[in-house]
Protein backbone atom coordinates (compact mmCIF):
# COMPACT_ATOMS: atom_id res chain seq x y z
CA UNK A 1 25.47 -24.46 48.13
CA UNK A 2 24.53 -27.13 46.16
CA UNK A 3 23.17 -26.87 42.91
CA UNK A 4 19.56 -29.11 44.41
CA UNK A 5 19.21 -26.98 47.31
CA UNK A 6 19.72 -23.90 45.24
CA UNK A 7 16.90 -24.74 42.85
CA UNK A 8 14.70 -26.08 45.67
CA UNK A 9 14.74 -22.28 47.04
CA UNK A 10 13.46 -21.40 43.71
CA UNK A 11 10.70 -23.53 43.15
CA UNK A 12 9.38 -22.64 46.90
CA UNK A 13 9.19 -19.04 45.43
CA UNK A 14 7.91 -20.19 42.59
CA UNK A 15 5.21 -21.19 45.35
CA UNK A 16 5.40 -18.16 46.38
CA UNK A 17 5.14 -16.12 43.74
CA UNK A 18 1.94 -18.42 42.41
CA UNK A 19 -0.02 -17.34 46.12
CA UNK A 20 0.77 -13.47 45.34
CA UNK A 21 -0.74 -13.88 41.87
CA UNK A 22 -3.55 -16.40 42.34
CA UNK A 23 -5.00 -13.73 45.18
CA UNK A 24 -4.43 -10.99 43.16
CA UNK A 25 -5.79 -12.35 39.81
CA UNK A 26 -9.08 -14.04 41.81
CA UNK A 27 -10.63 -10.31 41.42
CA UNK A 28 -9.80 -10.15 37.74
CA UNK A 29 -11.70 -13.31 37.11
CA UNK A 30 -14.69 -12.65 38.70
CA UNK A 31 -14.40 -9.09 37.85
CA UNK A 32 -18.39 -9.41 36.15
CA UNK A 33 -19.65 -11.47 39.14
CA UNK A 34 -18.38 -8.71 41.71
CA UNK A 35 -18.98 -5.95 39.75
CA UNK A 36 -22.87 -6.99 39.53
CA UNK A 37 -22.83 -7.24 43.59
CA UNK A 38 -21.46 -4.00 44.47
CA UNK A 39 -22.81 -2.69 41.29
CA UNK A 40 -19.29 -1.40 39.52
CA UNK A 41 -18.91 0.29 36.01
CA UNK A 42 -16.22 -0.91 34.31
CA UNK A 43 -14.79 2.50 34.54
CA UNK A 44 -15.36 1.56 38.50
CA UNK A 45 -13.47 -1.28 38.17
CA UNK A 46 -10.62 0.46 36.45
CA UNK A 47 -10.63 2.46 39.50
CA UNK A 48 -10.82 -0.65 42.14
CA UNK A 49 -7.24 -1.66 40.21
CA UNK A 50 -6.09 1.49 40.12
CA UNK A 51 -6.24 1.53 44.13
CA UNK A 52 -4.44 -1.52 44.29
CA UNK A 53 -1.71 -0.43 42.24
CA UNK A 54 -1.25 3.22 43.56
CA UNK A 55 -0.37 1.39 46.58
CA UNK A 56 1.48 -1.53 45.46
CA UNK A 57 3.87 0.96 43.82
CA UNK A 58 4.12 3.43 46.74
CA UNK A 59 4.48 0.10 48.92
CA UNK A 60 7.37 -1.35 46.94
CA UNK A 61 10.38 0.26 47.95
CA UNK A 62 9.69 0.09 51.30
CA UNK A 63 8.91 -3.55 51.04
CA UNK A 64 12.02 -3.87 48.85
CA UNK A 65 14.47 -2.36 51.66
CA UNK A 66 12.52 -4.34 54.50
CA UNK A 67 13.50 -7.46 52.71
CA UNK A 68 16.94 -6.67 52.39
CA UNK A 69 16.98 -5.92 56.07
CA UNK A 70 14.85 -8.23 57.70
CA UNK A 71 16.62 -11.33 55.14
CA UNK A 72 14.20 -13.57 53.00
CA UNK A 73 13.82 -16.15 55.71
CA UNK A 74 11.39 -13.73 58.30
CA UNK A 75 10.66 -11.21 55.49
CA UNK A 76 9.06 -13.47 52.61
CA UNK A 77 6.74 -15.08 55.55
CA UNK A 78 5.76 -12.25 57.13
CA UNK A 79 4.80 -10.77 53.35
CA UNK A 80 2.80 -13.57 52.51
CA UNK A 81 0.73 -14.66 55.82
CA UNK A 82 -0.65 -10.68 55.65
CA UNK A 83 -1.56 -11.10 52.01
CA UNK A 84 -3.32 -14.27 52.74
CA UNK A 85 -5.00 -13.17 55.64
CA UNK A 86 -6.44 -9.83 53.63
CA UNK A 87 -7.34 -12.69 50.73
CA UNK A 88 -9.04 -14.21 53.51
CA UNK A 89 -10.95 -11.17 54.72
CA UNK A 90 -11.76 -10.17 50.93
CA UNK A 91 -14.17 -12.84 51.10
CA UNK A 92 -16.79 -11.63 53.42
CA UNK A 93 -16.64 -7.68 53.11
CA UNK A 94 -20.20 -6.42 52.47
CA UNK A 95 -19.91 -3.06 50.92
CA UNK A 96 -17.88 -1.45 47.75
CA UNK A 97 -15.60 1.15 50.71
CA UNK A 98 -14.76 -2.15 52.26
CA UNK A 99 -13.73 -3.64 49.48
CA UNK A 100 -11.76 -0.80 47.46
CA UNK A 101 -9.88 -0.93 51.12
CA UNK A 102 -8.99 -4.75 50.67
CA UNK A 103 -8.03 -3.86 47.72
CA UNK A 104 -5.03 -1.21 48.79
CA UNK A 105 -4.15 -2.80 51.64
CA UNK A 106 -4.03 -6.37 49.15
CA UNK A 107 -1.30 -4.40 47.22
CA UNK A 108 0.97 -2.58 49.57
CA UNK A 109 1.22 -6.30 51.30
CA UNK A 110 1.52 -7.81 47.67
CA UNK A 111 4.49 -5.20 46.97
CA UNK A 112 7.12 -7.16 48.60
CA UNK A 113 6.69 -10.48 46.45
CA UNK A 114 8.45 -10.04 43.24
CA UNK A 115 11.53 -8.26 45.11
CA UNK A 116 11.33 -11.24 47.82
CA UNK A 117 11.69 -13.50 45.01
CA UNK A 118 14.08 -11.33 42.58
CA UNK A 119 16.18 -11.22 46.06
CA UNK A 120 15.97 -15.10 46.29
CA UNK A 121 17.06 -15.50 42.60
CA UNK A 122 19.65 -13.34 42.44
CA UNK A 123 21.12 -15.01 46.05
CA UNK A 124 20.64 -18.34 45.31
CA UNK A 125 21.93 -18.63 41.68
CA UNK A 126 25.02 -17.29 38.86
CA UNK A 127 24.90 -14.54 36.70
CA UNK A 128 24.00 -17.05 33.70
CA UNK A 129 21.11 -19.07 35.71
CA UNK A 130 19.49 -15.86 36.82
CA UNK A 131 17.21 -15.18 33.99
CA UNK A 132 15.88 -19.19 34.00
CA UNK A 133 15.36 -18.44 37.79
CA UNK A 134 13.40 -15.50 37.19
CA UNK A 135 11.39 -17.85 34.55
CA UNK A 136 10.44 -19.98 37.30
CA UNK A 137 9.13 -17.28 39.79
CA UNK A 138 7.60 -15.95 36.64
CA UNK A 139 6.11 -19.99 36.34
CA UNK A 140 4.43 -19.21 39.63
CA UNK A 141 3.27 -15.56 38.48
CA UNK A 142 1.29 -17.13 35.72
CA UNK A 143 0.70 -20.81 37.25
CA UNK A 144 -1.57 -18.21 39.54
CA UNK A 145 -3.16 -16.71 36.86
CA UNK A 146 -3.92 -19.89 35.39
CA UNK A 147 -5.23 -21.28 38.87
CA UNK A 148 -7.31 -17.98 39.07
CA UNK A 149 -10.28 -18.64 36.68
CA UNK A 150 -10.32 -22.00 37.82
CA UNK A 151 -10.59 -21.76 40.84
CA UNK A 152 -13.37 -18.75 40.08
CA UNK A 153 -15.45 -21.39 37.95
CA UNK A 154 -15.07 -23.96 41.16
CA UNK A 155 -16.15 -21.81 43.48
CA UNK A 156 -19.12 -19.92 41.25
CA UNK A 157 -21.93 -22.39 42.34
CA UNK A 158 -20.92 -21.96 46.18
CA UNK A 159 -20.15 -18.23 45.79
CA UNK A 160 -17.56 -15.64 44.48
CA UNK A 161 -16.22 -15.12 48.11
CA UNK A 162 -15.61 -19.07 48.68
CA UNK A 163 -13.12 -18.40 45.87
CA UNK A 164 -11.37 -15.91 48.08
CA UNK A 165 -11.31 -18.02 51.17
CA UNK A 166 -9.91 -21.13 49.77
CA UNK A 167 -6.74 -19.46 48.27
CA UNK A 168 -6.25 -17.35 51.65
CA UNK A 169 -6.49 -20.84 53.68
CA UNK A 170 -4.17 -22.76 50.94
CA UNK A 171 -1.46 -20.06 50.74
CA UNK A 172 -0.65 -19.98 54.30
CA UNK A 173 0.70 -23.29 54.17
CA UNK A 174 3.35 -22.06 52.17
CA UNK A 175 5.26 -20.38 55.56
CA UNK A 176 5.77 -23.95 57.45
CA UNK A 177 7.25 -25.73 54.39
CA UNK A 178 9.39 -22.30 53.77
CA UNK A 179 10.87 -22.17 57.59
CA UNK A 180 11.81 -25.57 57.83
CA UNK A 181 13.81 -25.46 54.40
CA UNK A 182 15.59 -22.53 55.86
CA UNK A 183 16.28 -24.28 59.37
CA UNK A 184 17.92 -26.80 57.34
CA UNK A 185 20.26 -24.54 55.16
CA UNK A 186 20.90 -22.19 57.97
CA UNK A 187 22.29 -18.63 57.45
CA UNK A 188 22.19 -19.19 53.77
CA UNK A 189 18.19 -18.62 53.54
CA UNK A 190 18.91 -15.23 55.91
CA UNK A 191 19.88 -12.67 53.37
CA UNK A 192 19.75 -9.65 55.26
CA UNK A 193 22.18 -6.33 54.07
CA UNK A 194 22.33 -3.33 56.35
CA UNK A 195 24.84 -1.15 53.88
CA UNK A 196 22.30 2.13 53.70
CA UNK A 197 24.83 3.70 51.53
CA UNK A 198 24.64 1.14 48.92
CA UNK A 199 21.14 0.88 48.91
CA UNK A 200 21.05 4.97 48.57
CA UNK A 201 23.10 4.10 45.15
CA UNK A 202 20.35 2.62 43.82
CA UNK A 203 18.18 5.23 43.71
CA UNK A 204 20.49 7.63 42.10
CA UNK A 205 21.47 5.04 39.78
CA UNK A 206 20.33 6.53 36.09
CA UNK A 207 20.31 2.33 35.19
CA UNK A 208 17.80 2.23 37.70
CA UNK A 209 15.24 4.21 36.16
CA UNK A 210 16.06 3.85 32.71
CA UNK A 211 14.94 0.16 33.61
CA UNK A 212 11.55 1.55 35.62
CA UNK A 213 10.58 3.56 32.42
CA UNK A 214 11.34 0.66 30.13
CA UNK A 215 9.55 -1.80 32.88
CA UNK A 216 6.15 0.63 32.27
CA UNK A 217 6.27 0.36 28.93
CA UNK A 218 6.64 -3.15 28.22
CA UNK A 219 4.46 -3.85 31.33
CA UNK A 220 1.31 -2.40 30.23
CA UNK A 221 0.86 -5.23 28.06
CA UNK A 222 1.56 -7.73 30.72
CA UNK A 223 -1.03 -5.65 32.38
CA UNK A 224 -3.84 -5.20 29.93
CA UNK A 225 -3.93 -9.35 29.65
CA UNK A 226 -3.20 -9.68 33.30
CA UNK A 227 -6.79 -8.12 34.54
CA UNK A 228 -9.26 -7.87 31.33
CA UNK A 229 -8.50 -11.17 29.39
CA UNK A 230 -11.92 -12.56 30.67
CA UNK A 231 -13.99 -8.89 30.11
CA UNK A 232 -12.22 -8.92 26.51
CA UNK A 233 -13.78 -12.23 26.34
CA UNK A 234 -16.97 -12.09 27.92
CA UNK A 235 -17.70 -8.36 26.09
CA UNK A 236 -15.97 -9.23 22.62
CA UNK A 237 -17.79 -12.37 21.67
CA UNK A 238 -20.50 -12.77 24.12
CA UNK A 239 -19.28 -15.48 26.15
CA UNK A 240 -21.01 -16.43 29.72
CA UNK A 241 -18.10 -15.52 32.34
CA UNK A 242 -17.94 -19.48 33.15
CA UNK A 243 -17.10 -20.41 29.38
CA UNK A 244 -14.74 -17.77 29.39
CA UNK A 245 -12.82 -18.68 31.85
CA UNK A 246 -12.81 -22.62 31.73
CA UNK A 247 -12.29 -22.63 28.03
CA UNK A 248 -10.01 -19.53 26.94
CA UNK A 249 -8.57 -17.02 29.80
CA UNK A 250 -6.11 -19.69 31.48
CA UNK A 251 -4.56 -20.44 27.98
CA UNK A 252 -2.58 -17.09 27.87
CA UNK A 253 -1.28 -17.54 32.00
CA UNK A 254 -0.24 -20.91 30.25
CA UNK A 255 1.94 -19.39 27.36
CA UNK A 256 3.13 -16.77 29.71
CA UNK A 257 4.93 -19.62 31.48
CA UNK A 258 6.11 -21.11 28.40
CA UNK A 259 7.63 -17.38 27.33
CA UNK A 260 9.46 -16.76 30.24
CA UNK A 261 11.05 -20.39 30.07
CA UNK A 262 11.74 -19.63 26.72
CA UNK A 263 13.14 -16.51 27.57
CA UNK A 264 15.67 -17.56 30.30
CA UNK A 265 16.82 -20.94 28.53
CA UNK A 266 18.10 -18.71 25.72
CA UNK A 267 19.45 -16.29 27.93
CA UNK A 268 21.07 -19.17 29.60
CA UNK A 269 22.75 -20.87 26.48
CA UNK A 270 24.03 -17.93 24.81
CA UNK A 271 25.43 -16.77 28.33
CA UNK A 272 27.13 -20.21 28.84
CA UNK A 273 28.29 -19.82 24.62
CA UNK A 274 30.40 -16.88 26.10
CA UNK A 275 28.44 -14.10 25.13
CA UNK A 276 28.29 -11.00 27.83
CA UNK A 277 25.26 -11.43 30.07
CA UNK A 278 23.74 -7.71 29.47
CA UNK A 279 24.27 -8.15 25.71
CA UNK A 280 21.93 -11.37 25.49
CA UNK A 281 19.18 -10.19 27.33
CA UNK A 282 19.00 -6.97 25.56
CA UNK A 283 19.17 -9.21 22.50
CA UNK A 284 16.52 -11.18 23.83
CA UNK A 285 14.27 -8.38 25.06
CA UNK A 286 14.52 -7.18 20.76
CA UNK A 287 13.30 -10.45 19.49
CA UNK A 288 10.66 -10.68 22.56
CA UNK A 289 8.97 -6.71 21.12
CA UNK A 290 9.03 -7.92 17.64
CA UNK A 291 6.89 -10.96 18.95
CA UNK A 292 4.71 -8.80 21.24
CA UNK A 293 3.57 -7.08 17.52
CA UNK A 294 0.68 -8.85 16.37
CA UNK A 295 -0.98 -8.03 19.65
CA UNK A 296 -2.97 -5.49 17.59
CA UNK A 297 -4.67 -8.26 15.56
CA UNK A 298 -6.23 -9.87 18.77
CA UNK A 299 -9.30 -7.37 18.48
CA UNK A 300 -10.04 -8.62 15.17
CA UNK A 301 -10.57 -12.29 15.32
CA UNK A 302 -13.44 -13.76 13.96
CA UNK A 303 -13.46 -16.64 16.92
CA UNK A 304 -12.76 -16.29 20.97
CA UNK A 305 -10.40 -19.47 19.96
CA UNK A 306 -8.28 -17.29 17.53
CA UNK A 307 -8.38 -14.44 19.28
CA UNK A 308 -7.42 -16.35 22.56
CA UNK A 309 -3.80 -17.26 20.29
CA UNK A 310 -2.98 -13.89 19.50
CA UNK A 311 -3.51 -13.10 23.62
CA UNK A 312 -1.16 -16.17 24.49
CA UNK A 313 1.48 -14.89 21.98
CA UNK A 314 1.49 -11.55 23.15
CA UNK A 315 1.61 -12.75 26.96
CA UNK A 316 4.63 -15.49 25.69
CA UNK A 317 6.48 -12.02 24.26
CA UNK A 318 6.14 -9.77 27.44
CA UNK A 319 6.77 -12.26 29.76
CA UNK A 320 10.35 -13.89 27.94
CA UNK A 321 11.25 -9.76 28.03
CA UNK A 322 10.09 -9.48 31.66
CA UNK A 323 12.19 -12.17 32.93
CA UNK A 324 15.51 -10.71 31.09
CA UNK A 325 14.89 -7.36 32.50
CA UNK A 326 14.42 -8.19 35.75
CA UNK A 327 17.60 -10.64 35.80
CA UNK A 328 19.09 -7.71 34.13
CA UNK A 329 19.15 -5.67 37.54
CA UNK A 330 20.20 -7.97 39.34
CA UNK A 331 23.18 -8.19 37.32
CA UNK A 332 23.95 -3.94 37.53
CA UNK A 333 22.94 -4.05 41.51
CA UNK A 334 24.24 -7.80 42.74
CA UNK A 335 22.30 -9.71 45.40
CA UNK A 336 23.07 -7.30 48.79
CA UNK A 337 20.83 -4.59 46.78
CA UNK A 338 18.68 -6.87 44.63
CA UNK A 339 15.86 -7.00 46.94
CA UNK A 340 15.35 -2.59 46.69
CA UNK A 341 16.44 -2.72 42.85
CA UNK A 342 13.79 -4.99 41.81
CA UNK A 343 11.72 -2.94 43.83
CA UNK A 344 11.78 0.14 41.67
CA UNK A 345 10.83 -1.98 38.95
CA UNK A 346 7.89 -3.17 41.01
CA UNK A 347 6.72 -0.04 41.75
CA UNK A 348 7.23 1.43 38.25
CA UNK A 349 4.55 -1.47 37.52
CA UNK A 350 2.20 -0.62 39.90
CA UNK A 351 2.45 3.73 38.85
CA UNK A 352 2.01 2.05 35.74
CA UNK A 353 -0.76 -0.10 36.53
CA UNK A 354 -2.40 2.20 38.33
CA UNK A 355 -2.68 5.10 35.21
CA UNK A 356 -3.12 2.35 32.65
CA UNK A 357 -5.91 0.76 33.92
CA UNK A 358 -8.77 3.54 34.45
CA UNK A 359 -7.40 4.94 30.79
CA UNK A 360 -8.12 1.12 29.47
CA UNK A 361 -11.13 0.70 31.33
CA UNK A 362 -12.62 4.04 30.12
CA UNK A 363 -11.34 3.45 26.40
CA UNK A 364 -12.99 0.35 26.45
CA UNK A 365 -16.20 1.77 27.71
CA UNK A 366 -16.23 4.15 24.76
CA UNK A 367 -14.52 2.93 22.10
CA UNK A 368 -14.08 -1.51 22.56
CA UNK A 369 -10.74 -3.32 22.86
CA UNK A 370 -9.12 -2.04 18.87
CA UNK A 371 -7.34 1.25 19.87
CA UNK A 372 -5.81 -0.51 23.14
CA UNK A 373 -4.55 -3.64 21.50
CA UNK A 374 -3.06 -1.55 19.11
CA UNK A 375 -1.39 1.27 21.13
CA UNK A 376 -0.25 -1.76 23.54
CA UNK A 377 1.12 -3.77 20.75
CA UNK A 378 4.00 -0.95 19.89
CA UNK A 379 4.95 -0.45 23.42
CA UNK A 380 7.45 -3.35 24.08
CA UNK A 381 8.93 -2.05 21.43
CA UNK A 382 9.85 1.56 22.63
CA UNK A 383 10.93 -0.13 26.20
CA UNK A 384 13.77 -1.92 24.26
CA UNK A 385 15.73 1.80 23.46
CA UNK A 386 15.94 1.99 27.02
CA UNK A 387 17.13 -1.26 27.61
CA UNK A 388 19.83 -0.73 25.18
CA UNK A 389 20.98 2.62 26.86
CA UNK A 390 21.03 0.71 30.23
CA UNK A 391 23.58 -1.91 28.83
CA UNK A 392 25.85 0.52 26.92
CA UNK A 393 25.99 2.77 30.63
CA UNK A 394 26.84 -0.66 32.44
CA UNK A 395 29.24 -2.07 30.25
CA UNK A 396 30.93 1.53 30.37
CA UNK A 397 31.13 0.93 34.44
């Protein structure tokens, strides 16, 4: 395959990734707007993301296989026309049931994305291009969390639930563009893998979950900034939701972006200098946790403006570790059992996810944003150990 049709495939699922997270982060954003509707604490609200990720993670392995299976071509489409459609829906439920319910459904649906496109990286592109791939879905990760609160602040004088409606209509039209690129390349865009044994290997793999614990760790930073950056805002320094969002909360998506760039371009030179591809993105993930430290300072700032930096580093950090980590298994799996090994990794988020957030949402509650930030700060940190024992068991075969 050429080396422009291979990078085409990525930046469609760097489309694709940028639908899963722009629907997902559109609750996040307008987190005080709904939770004055349906009349949410924020320990509520904890709860309403705990539901989501309870079943994204339960959801994930089973989306995982079902994209090896099915191939990316049907699998990836199917995945993301239910998503939008539930987007869709999420704008006109009436009740808080109804819309815990979007919620779960949102994330078992949602489960499937970052394997679809860990599947697509890992098919599409080498050993040393893998991590830069992952950078780009990552691009479309926070390119939707960018989009998020502006699209939120659009919307606000029409309407939370116009917000909603737009990004369901505008991420369908992802599918069309999608099928036609894959009518064109022909059985390369079908990835499909029906060796149950090998996908059974994963899941007794000990590299496996030493990556899942590791991804939970380092994750629950990507986490905390992922769905409170605009309460931390709006609660910290008294900021109306609108200024929040227009001025500071898509400034962290942004450096997100630029961290996971950063993180696969150095991957990719010291790869291409000869260096062992597991040894440089451990190396990475080292310098990425020592970045992630002054995390702990955010809560401290005497400006939204200063604290805002200290959010964009720490988001720059997690997300040039994420994008190693995740290119990491699909160097110990290969592509025929990407798809269910970025999976785990997926779900481990999502168990993560859905613990971290009702413990953040009811620390918050009682005690403000210092204790978080500063447990949170540390945790990228610990992850790396485990990265480092995953290496040492691959290199030893």
């Amino acid at each position: 395959m050429s080396g422009h049709s291979r990078w085409v495939a990525v930046g469609l699922f760097c489309c694709f990734s940028l639908s899963n997270y722009l629907d997902r982060q559109l609750l996040p954003a307008l987190a005080p707007e709904v939770r004055r509707e349906f009349g949410l604490s924020h320990t509520d609200y904890g709860w309403l993301l705990a539901v989501f990720s309870v079943s994204y993670a339960l959801a994930a392995p089973i989306a995982g296989a079902l994209v090896d299976r099915l191939g990316l071509t049907v699998g990836a489409a199917l995945l993301l026309g239910a998503w939008n459609v539930v987007t869709l829906w999420t704008g006109v439920i009436a009740t808080a049931p109804a819309l815990f319910f979007a919620r779960a459904l949102l994330g078992a649906l949602q489960a499937g994305g970052v394997p679809a496109a860990g599947k697509a990286v890992a098919h599409f592109l080498p050993v040393s291009e893998r991590a830069l791939g992952t950078a780009c879905t990552q691009v479309g990760l926070s390119a939707g969390a960018i989009l998020a609160p502006v699209v939120a602040g659009l919307m606000l004088p029409w309407g939370w639930r116009w917000a909603f409606v737009m990004a369901g209509l505008a991420g369908l039209l992802w599918i069309p563009a999608w099928v036609w690129f894959t009518s064109k390349l022909g059985s390369a865009g079908s990835v499909s893998d029906s060796a149950s044994a090998s996908k059974a290997s994963v899941l007794v793999d000990p590299r496996a979950w030493l990556l899942a614990v590791a991804n939970v760790l380092y994750m629950s930073l990507y986490s905390l900034w992922s769905n409170w950056t605009s309460v931390f805002l709006v609660e910290q320094y008294r900021l109306p939701l609108a200024v929040a969002n227009s001025r500071f909360a898509w400034v962290p998506p942004l450096a997100a972006n630029l961290g996971g760039l950063a993180g696969g371009w150095l991957a990719m030179r010291w790869i291409g200098g000869g260096e062992a591809a597991e040894e440089v993105r451990y190396r990475v993930c080292r310098l990425a946790a020592l970045l992630a430290l002054p995390t702990a300072l955010a809560p401290g700032m005497p400006t939204p403006a200063a604290a805002t930096g200290f959010i964009a580093l720490s988001f720059f950090a997690v997300t040039a570790m994420s994008v190693n980590v995740y290119a990491l298994a699909m160097d110990v799996f290969g592509p025929t059992r990407a798809g269910l090994a970025v999976a785990l990794l997926t779900s481990s988020y999502g168990w993560m996810q859905a613990i971290f957030s009702p413990v953040v949402g009811w620390a918050v509650e009682h005690f403000g944003f210092g204790g978080v930030c500063t447990v949170a700060a540390f945790l990228p940190l610990s992850a790396t150990g485990l990265i480092g024992r995953t290496v040492k068991r691959h290199a030893k075969g």
